[in-house]
N, C-alpha and C. Protein backbone atom coordinates (compact mmCIF):
# COMPACT_ATOMS: atom_id res chain seq x y z
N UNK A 1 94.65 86.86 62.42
CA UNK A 1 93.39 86.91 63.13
C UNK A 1 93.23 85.71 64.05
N UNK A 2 93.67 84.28 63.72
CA UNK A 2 93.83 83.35 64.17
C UNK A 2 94.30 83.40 65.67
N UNK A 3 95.49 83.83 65.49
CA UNK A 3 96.58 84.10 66.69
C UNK A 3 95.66 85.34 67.71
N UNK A 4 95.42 85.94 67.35
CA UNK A 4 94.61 86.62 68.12
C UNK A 4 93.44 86.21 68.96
N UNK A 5 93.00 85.36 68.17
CA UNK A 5 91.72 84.76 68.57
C UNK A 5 92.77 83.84 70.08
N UNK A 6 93.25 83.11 69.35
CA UNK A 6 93.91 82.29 70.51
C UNK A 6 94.66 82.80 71.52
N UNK A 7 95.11 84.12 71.11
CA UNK A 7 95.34 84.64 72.79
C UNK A 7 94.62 85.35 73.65
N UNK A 8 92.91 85.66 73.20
CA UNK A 8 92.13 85.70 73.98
C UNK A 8 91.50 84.62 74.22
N UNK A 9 91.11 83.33 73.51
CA UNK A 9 90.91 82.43 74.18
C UNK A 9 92.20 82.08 75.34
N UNK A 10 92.82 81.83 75.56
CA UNK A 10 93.75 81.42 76.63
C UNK A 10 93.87 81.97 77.32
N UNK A 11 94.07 83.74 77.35
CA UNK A 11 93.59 84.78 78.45
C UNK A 11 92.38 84.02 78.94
N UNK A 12 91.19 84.08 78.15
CA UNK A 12 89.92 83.80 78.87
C UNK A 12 89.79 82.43 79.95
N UNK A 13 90.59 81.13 79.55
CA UNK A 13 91.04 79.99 79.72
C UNK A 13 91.45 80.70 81.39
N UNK A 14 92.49 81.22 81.27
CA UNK A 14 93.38 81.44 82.14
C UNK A 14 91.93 82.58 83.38
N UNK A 15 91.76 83.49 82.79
CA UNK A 15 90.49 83.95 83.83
C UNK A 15 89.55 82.69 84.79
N UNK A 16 89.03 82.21 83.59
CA UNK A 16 87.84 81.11 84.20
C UNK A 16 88.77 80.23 85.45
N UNK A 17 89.91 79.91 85.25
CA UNK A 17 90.60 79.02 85.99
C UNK A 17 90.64 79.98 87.26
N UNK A 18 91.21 81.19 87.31
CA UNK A 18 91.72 82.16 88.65
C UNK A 18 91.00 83.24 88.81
N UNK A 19 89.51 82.74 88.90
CA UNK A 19 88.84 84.05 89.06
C UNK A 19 88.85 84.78 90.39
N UNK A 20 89.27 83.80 90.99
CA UNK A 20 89.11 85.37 92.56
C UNK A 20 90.79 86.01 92.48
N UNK A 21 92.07 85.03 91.97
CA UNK A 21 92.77 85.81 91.62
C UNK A 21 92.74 87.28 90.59
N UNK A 22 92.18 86.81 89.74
CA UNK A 22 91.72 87.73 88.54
C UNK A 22 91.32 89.00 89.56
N UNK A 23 89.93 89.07 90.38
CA UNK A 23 89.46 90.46 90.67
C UNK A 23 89.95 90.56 92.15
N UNK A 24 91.00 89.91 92.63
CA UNK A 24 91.90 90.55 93.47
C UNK A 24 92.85 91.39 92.80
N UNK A 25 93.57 90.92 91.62
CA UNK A 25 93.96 92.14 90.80
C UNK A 25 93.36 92.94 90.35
N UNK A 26 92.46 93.26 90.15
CA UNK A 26 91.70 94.30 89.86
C UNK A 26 91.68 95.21 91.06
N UNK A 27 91.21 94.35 92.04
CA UNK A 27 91.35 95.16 93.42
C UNK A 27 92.29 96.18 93.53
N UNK A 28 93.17 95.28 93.71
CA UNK A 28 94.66 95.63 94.43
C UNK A 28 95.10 97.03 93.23
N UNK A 29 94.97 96.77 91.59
CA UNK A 29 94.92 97.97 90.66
C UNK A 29 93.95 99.02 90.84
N UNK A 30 93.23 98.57 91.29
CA UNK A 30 91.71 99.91 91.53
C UNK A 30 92.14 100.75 92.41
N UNK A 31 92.43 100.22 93.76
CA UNK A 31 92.61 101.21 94.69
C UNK A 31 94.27 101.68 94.33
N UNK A 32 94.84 101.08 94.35
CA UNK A 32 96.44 101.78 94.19
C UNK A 32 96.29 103.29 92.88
N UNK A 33 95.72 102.57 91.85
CA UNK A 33 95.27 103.42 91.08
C UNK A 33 94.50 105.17 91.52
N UNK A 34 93.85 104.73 92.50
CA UNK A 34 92.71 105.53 92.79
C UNK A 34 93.66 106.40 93.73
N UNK A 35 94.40 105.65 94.55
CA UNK A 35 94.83 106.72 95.36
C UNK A 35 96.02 107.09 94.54
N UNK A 36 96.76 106.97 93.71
CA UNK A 36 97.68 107.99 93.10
C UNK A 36 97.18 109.06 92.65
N UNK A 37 95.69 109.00 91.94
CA UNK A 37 94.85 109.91 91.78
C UNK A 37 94.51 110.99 92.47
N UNK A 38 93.83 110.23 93.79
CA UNK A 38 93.33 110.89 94.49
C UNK A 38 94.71 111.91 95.34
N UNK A 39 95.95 111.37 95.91
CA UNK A 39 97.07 111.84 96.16
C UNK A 39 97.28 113.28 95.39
N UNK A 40 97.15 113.07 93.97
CA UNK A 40 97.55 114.32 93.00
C UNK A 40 96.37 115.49 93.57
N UNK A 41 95.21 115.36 94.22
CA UNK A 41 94.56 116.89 94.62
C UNK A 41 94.79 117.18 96.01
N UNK A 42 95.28 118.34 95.64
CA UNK A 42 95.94 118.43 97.10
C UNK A 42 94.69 119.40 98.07
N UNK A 43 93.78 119.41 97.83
CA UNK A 43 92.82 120.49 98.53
C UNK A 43 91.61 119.03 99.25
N UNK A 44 92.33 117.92 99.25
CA UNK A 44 91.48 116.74 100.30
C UNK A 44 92.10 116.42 101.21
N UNK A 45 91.37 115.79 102.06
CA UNK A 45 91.60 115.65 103.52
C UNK A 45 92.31 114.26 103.23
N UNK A 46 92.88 113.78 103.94
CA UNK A 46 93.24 112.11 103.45
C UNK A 46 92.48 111.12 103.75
N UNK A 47 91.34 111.33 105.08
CA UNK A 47 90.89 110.50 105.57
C UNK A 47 89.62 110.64 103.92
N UNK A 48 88.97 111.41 103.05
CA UNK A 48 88.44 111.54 101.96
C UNK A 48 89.19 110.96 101.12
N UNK A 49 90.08 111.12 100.49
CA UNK A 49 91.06 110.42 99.46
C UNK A 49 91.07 108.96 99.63
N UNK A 50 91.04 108.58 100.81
CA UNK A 50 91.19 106.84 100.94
C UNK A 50 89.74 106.49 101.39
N UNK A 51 88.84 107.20 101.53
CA UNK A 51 87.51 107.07 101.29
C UNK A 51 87.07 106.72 99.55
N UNK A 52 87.42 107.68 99.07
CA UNK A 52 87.02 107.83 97.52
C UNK A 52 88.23 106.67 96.78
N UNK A 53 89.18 105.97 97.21
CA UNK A 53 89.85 105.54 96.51
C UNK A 53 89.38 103.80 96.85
N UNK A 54 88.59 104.05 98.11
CA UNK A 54 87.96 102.45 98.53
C UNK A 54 86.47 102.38 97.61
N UNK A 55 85.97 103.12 97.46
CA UNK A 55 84.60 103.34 96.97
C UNK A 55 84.70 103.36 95.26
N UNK A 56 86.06 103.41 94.67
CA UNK A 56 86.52 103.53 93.39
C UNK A 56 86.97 102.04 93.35
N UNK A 57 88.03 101.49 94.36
CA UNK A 57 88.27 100.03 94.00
C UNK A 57 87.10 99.16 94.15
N UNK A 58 86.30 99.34 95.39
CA UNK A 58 84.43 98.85 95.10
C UNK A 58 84.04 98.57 93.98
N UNK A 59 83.92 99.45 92.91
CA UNK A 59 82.83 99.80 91.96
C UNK A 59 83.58 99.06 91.32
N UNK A 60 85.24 98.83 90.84
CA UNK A 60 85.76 98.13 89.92
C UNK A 60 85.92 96.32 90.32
N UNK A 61 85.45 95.98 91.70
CA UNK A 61 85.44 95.24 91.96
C UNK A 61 84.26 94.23 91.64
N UNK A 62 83.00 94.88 92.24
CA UNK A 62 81.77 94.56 91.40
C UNK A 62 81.51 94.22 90.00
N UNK A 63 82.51 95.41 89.23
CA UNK A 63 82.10 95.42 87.54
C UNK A 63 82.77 93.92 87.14
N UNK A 64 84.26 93.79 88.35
CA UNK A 64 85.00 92.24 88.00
C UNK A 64 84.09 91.32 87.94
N UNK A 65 83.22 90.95 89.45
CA UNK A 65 82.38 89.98 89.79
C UNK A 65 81.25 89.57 88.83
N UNK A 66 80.87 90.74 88.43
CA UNK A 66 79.60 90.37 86.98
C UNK A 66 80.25 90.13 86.08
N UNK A 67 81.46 90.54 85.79
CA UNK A 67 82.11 89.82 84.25
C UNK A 67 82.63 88.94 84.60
N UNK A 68 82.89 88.37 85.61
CA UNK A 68 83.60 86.77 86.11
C UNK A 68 81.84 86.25 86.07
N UNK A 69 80.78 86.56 86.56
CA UNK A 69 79.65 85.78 86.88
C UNK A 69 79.11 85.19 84.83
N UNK A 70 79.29 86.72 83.93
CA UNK A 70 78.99 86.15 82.88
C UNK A 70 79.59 85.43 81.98
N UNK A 71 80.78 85.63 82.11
CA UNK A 71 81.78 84.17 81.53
C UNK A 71 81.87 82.87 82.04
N UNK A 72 81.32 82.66 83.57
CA UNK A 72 80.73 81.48 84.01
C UNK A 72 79.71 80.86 83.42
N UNK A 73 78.31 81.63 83.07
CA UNK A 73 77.32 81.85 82.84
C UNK A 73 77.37 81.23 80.87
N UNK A 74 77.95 81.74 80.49
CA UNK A 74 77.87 81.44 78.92
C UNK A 74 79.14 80.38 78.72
N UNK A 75 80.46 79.87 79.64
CA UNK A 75 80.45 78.71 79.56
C UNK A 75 80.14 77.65 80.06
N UNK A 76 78.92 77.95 81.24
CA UNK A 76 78.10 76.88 81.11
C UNK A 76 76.83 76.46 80.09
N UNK A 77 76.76 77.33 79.38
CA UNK A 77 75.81 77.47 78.45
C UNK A 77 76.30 76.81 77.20
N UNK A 78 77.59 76.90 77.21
CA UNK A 78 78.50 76.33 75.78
C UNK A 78 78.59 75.16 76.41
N UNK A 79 78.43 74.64 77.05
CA UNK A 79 78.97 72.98 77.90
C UNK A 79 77.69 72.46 77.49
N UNK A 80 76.41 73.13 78.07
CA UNK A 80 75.46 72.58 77.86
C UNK A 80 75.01 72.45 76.36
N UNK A 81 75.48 73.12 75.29
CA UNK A 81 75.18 73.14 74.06
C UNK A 81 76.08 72.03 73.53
N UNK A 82 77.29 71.61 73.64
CA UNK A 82 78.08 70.57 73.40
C UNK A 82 77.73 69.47 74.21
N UNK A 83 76.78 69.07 74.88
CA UNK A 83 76.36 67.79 75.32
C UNK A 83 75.54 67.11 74.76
């Protein structure tokens, strides 16, 4: 349980340090993602498919930015509790 703990602390470590790296990967996974997806129906237009696959990496981009904003947020809150 230990070990576990410590490799999400260090993941998390490692987030807080590279956060715009962090939800540029997300990015860059959202849309690639989206359009393999979107690729597999073949009854869309393409200029729609890379519509819906920008509007899909969007939404996962945002969801990054608030979970990068609340792990900022509660370790500044733990900083401030250890002072």
């Amino acid at each position: 349980m230990s070990e576990a703990k410590t490799q999400i602390e260090s993941l998390r470590k490692w987030v807080v340090e590279h956060k715009l790296r962090t939800v540029g990967c997300l990015w860059l996974s959202g849309i690639t993602g989206s359009i393999a997806y979107n690729w597999s129906r073949p009854n869309m237009k393409t200029s729609v498919k890379i519509i819906h696959a920008r509007l899909h990496a969007q939404a996962l981009t945002l969801g990054a930015l608030a979970g990068a904003a609340l792990v900022e947020y509660y370790d500044r809150k733990k900083e401030a509790k250890a002072s």
